[in-house]
Protein backbone atom coordinates (compact mmCIF):
# COMPACT_ATOMS: atom_id res chain seq x y z
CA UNK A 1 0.00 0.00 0.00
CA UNK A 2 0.83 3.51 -0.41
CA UNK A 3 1.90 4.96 2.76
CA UNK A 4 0.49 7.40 5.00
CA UNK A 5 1.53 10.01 6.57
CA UNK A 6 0.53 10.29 10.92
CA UNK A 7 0.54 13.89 11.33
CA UNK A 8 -0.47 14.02 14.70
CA UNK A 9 -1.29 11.15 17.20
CA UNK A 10 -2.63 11.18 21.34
CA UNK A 11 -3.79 9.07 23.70
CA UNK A 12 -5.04 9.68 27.49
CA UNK A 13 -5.57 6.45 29.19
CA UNK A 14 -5.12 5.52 33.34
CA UNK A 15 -1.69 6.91 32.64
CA UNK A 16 -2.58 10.33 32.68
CA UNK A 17 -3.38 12.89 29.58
CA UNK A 18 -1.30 13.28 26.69
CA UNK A 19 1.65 11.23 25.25
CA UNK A 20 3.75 12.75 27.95
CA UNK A 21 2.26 10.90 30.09
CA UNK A 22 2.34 7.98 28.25
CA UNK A 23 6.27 8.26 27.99
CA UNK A 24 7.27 8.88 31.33
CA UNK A 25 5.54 5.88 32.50
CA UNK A 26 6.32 3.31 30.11
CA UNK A 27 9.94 4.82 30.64
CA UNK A 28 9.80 5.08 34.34
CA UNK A 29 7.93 1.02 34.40
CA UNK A 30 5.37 2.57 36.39
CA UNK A 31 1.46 0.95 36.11
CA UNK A 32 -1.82 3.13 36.08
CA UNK A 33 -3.82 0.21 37.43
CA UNK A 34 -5.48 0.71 40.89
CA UNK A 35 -7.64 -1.57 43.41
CA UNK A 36 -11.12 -1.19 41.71
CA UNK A 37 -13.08 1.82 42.76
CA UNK A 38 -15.44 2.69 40.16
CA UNK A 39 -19.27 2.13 40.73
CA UNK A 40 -21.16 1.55 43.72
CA UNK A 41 -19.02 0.32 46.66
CA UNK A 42 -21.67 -2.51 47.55
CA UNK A 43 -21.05 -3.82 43.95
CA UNK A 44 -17.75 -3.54 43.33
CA UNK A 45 -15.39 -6.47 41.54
CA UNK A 46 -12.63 -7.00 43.85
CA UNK A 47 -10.18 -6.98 40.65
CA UNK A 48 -7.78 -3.73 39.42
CA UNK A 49 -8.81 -0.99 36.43
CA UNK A 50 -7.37 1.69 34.91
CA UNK A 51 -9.68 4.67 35.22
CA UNK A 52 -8.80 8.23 33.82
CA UNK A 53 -9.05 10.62 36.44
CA UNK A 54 -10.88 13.66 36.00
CA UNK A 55 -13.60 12.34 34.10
CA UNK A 56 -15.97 13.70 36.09
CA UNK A 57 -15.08 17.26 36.31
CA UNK A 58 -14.64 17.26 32.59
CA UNK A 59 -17.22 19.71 30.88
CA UNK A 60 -18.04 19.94 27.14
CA UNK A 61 -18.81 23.14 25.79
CA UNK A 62 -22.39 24.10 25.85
CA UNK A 63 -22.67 23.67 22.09
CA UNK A 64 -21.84 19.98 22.53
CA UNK A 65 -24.07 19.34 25.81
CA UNK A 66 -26.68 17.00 24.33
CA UNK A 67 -23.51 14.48 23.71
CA UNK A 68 -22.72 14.54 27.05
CA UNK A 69 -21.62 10.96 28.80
CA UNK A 70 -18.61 9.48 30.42
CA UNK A 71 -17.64 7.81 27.18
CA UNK A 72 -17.68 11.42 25.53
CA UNK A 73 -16.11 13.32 28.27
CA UNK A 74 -13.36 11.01 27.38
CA UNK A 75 -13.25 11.72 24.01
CA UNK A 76 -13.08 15.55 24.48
CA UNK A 77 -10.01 14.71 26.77
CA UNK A 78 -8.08 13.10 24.51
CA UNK A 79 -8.33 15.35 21.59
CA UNK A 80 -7.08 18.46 23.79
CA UNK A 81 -3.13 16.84 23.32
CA UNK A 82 -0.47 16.88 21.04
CA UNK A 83 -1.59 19.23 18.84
CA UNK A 84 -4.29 16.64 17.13
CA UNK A 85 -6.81 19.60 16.86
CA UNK A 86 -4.26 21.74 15.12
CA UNK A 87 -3.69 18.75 12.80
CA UNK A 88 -7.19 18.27 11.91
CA UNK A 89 -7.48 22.23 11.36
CA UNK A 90 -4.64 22.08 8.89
CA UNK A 91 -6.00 19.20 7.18
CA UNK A 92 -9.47 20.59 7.03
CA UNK A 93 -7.91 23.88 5.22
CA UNK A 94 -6.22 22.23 2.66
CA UNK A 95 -8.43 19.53 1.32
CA UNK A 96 -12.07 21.13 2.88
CA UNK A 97 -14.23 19.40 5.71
CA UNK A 98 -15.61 17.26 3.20
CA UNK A 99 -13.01 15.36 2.40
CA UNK A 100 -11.57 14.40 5.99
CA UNK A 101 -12.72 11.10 7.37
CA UNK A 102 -13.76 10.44 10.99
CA UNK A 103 -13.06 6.85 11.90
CA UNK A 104 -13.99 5.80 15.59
CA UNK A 105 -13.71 2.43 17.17
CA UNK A 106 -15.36 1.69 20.82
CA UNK A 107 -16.60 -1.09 21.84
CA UNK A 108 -19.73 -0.54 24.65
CA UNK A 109 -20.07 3.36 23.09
CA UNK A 110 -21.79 5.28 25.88
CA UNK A 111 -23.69 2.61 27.20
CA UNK A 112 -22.73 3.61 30.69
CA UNK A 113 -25.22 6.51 30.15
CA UNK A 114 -27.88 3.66 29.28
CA UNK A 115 -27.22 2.04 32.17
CA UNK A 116 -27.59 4.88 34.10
CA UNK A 117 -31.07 5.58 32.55
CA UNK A 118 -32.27 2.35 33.22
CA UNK A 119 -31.02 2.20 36.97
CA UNK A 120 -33.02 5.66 37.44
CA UNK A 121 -35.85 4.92 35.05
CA UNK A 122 -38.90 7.28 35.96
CA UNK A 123 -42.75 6.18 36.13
CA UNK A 124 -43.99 2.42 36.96
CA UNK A 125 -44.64 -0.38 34.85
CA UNK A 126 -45.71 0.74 30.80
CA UNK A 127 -45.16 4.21 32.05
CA UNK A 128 -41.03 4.04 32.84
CA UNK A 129 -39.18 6.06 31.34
CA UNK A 130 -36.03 7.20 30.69
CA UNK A 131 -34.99 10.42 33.02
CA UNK A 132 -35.05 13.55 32.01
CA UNK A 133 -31.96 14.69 31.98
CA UNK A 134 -30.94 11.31 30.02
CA UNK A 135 -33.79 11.99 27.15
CA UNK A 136 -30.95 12.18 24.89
CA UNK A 137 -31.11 9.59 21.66
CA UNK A 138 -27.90 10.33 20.47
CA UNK A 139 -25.82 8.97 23.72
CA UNK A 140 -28.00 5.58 23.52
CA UNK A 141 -26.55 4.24 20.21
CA UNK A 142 -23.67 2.49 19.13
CA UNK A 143 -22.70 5.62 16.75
CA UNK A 144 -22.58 8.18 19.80
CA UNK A 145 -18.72 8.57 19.60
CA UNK A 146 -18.67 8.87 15.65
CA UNK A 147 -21.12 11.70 16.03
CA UNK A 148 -19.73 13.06 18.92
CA UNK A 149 -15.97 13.53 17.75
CA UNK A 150 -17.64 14.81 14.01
CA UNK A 151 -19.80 17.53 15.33
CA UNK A 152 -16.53 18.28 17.85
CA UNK A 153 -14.21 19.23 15.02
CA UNK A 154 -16.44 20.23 12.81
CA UNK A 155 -15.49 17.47 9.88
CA UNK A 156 -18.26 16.95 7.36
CA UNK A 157 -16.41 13.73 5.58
CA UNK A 158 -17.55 10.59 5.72
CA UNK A 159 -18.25 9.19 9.35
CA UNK A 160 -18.22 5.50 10.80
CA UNK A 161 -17.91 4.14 14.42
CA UNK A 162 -16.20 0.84 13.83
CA UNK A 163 -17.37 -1.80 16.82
CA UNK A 164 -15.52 -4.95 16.74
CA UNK A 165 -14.99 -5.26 20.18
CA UNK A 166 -11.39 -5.11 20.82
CA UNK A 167 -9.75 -5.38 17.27
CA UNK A 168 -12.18 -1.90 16.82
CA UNK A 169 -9.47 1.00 16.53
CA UNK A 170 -6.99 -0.50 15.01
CA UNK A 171 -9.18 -1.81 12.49
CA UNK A 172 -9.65 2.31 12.17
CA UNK A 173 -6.56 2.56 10.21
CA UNK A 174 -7.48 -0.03 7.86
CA UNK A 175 -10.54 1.55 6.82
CA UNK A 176 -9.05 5.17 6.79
CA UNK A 177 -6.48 3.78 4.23
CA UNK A 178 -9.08 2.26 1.99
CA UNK A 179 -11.07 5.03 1.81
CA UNK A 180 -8.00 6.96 1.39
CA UNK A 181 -6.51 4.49 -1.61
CA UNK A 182 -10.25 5.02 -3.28
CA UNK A 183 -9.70 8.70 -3.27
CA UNK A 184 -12.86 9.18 -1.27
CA UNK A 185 -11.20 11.66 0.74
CA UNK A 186 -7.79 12.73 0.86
CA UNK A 187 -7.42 12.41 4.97
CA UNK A 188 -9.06 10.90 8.03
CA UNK A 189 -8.73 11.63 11.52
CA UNK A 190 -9.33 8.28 13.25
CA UNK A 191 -9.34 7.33 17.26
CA UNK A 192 -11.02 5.23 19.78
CA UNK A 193 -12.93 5.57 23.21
CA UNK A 194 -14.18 3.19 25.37
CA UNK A 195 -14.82 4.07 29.03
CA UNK A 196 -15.48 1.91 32.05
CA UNK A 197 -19.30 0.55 32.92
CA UNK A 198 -20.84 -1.92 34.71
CA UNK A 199 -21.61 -3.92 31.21
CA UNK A 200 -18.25 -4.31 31.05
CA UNK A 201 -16.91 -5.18 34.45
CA UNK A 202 -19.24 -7.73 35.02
CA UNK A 203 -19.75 -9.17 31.49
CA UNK A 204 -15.78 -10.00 31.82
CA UNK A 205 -16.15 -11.43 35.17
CA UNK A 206 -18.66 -13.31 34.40
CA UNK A 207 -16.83 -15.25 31.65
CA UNK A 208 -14.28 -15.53 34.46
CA UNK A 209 -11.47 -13.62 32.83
CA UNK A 210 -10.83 -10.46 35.48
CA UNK A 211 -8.33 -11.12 37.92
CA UNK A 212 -8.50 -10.14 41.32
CA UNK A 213 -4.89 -9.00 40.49
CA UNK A 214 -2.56 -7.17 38.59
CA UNK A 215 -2.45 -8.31 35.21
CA UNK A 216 0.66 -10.31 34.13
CA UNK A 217 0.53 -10.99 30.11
CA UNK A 218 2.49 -14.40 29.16
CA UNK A 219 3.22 -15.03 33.09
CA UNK A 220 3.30 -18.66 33.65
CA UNK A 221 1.01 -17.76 36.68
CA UNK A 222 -1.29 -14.99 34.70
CA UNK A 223 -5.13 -15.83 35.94
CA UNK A 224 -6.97 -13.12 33.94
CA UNK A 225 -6.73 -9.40 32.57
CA UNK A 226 -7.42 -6.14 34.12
CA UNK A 227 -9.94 -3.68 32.63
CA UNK A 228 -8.83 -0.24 31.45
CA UNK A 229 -10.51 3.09 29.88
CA UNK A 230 -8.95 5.20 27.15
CA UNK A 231 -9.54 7.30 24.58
CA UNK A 232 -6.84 8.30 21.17
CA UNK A 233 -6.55 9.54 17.51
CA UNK A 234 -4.05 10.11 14.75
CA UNK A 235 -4.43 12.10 12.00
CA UNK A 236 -3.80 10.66 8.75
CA UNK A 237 -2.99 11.52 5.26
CA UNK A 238 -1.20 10.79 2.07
CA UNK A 239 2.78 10.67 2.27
CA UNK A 240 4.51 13.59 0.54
CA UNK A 241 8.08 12.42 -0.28
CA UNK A 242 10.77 13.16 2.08
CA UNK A 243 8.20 14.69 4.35
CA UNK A 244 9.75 13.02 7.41
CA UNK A 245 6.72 12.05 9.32
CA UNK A 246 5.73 8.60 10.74
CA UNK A 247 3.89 6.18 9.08
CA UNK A 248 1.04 3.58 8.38
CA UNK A 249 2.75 1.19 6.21
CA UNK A 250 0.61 -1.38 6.46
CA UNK A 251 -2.63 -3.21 7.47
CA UNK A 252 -3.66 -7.11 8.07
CA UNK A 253 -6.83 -8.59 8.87
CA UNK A 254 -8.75 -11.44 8.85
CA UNK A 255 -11.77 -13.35 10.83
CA UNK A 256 -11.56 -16.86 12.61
CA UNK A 257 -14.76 -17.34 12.95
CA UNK A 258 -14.00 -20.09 15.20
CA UNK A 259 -15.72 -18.99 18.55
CA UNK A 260 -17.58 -16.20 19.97
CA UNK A 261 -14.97 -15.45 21.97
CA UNK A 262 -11.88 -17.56 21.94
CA UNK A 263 -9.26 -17.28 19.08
CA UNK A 264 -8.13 -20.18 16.82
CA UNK A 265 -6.37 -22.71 19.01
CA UNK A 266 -3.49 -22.68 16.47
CA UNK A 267 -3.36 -18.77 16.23
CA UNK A 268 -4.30 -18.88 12.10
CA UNK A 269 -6.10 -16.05 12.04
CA UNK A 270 -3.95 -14.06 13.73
CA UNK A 271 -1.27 -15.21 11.26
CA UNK A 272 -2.90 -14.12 8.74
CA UNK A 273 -3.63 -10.67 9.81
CA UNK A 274 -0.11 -10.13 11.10
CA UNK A 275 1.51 -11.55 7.22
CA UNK A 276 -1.13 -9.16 5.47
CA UNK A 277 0.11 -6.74 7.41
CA UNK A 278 3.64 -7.06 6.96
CA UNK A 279 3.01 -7.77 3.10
CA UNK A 280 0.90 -4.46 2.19
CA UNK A 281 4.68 -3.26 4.14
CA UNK A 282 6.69 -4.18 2.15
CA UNK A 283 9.06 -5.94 4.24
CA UNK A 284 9.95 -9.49 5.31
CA UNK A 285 9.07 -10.71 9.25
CA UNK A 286 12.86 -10.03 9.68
CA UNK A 287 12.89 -6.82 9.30
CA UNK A 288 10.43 -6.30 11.89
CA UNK A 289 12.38 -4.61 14.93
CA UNK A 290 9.28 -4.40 17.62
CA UNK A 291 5.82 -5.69 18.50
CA UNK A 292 3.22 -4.30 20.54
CA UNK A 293 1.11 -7.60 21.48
CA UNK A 294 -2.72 -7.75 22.43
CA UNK A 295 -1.17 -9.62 25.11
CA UNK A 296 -4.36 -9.79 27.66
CA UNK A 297 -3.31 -11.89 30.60
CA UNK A 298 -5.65 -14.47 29.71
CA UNK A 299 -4.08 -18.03 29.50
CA UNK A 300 -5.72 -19.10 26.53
CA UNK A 301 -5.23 -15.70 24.34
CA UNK A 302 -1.62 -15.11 25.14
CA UNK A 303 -0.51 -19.00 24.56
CA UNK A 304 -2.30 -18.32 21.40
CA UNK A 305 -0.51 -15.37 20.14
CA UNK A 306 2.83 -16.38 21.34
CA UNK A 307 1.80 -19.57 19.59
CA UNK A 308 0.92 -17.53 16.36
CA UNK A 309 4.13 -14.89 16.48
CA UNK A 310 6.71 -17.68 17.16
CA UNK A 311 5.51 -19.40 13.92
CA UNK A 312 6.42 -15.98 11.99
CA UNK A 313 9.22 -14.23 13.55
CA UNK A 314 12.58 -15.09 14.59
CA UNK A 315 14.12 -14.96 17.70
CA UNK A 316 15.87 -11.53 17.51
CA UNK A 317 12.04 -9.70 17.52
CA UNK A 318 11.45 -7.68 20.98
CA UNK A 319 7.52 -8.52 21.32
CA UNK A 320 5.50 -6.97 24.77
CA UNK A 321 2.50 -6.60 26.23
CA UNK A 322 1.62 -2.82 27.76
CA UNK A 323 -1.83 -3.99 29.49
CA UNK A 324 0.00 -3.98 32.69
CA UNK A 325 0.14 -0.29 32.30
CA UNK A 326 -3.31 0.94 31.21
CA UNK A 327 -5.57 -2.35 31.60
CA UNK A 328 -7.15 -3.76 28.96
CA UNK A 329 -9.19 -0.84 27.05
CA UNK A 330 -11.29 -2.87 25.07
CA UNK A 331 -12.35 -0.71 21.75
CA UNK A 332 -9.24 1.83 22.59
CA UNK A 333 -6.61 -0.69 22.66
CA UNK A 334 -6.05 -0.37 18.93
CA UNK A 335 -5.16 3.12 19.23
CA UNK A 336 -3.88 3.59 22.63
CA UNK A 337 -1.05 0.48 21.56
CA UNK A 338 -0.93 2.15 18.19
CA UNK A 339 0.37 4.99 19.79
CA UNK A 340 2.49 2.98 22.09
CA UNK A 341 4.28 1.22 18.66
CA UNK A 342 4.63 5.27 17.57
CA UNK A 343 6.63 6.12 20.71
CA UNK A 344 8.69 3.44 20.69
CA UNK A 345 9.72 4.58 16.67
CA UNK A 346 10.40 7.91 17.89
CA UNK A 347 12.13 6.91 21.24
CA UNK A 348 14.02 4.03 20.56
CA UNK A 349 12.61 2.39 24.02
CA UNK A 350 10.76 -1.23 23.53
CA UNK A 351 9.12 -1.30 26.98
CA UNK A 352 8.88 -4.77 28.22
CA UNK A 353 6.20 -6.67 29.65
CA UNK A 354 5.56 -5.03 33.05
CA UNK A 355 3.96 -6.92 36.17
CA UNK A 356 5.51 -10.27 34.57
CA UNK A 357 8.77 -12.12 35.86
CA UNK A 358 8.04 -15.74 35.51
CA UNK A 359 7.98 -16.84 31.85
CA UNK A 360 5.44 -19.43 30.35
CA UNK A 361 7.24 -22.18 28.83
CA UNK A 362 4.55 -22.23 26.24
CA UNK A 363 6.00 -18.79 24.89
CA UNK A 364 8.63 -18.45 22.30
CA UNK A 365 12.25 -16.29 22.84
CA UNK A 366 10.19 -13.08 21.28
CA UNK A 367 8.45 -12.18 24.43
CA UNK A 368 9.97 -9.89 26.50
CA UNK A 369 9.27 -8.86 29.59
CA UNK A 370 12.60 -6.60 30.18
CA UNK A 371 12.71 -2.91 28.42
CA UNK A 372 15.45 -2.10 25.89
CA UNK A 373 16.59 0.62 23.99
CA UNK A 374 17.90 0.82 20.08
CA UNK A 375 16.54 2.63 16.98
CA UNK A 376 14.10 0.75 15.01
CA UNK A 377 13.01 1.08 12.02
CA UNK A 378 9.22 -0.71 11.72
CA UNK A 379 6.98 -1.64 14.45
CA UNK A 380 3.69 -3.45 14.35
CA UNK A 381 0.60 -3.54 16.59
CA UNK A 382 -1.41 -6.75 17.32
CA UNK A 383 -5.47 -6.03 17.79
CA UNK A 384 -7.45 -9.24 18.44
CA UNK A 385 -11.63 -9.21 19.69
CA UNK A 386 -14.00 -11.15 20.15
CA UNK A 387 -15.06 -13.74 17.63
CA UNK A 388 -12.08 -13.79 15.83
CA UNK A 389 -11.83 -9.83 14.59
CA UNK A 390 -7.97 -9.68 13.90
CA UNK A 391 -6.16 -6.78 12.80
CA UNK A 392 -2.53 -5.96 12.91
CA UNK A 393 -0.46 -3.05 11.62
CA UNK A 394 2.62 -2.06 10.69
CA UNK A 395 4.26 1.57 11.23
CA UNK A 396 7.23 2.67 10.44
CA UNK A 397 10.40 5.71 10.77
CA UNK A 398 10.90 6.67 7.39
């Protein structure tokens, strides 16, 4: 594929706001997670999250009010950082708002705020309804942080939320690029939000995959993952020669279809995605110098992907997991590790795999769970949901 051009990129995750943030933890090996205190105290999963401070005291502007929910709050956050509004305002002048792109991936939306509504539902019986104050349509569908981030920066391009539970923003990229390639607009500004809710808190637990620790990806003693909220973009457009920027080289993705939510026991599909990837690259799995894994903490899903990555790569490759740092963040993970992959081009530092000391026999010589430092050249990004929605990409210093 032709490449693009990342002319801005954020995230804001447990971490703290900003790719500052970001940096000086990964650098400084320090976690985000903390002993679970969101919700009710009478209902609360004795397990670990990263939450976003602040959340609550965030206010949108008044012209944005009607879109207001945790999930969006977030949103509004993250775009505040690293000049990503300036980027979209210079793209927006030189092509027109009609031809930039919003791409979104969550996974639950805002479906905190539907929660909410029904917890406080008003009336009795075939007169309940939702509360006033929550007599908003547009926070009670799966769209809400499409719209939300289009109305906030004033883009009139295309606009999809992409919802494909954790694979969902990095799968962004993919579709940015195509519609890119097709010359149905010339850039995109694409990102992901997901926020913490009780849908998601207990629907994990109750597939039994929260631990009531720490997460520890490709431990030989992990039990389970830690949940995580986060919101990021990048803005993207075509590569001018020489122009010096980071890039999207490539995309891979594929479907297992093999279970509603557990992955191929060989790891095929996640092959495939991460060969496509490295294909519409350019390059050969050698020449890959760092990986950014979905790495959960599950057992199953991180024997499966070291499974899947040992079959491809050789020994030399420093792959990590980074949940231990923001939790898992469901629909943001794409971006938020997307962004982790960028740092790591522009830093030189490959964090490790933090929380983790005991290695898994199961896993291959290309999991790390120490940090180094070296210029690389490409790094990828592994993005794996539910039912078998793979999607891996490849960026790269040019």
């Amino acid at each position: 594929m032709a490449p693009l051009s990342i002319r801005a990129f954020t995230a804001t995750t447990a971490l703290g706001a900003g790719n500052q943030a970001q940096r000086r933890a990964l650098h400084e090996r320090r976690s985000g997670l903390r002993h679970n205190d969101f919700g009710a105290a009478d209902t609360r999963l004795d397990c670990w999250i990263g939450r976003v401070d602040g959340l609550e005291e965030v206010r949108l502007p008044a012209e944005l009010a009607e879109h207001d929910c945790r999930n969006n709050r977030l949103a509004w956050l993250a775009l505040q950082h690293d000049g990503l509004l300036e980027a979209v305002a210079q793209v927006r002048r030189r092509h027109g708002a009609e031809r930039v792109a919003v791409v979104i991936g969550t996974s639950t939306s805002s479906i905190g705020a539907s929660e909410e509504a029904y917890t406080r539902l008003a009336g009795d019986g075939d007169d309940a309804r939702f509360p006033d104050d929550l007599q908003r349509p547009v926070i009670h569908t799966p769209h809400s942080p499409g719209a939300f981030v289009q109305h906030a920066t004033g883009l009139r391009g295309p606009c999809v939320t992409v919802a494909t539970a954790c694979s969902s923003s990095a799968k962004v990229f993919a579709q940015a690029a195509r519609m890119i390639a097709a010359g149905v607009v010339d850039a995109a500004l694409v990102g992901g939000i997901d926020s913490l809710c009780g849908s998601v808190l207990f629907g994990f637990n109750s597939l039994q995959l929260v631990s009531a620790r720490p997460c520890k990806p490709f431990d030989a003693h992990r039990d389970g993952l830690s949940l995580g909220e986060a919101g990021g973009f990048a803005v993207l457009e075509r590569a001018d020669a020489g122009d010096g920027e980071l890039q999207l080289r490539g995309y891979g993705e594929s479907s297992d279809a093999h279970h509603m939510s557990a992955p191929h026991p060989q790891g095929l599909g996640a092959q495939l995605a991460m060969t496509r990837a490295l294909q519409r690259a350019g390059i050969d799995a050698a020449e890959l110098d760092h990986l950014n894994l979905h790495g959960t903490s599950t057992p199953a899903n991180d024997t499966v992907e070291a499974l899947a990555v040992a079959a491809l790569f050789p020994a030399s490759l420093h792959a990590a997991s980074t949940k231990a740092w923001t939790g898992h963040t469901l629909g943001a993970a794409g971006i938020v590790e997307s962004v982790f992959a960028l740092l790591a081009l522009q830093d030189g530092h490959l964090p490790g795999t933090l929380n983790s000391e005991t290695p898994d026999p199961a896993c291959g010589p290309q999991i790390r769970f120490a940090p180094e430092r070296r210029p690389i050249r490409y790094a990828m990004n592994n993005s794996f949901g539910f039912g078998g929605n793979n999607c891996s990409l490849v960026f790269a210093r040019p």
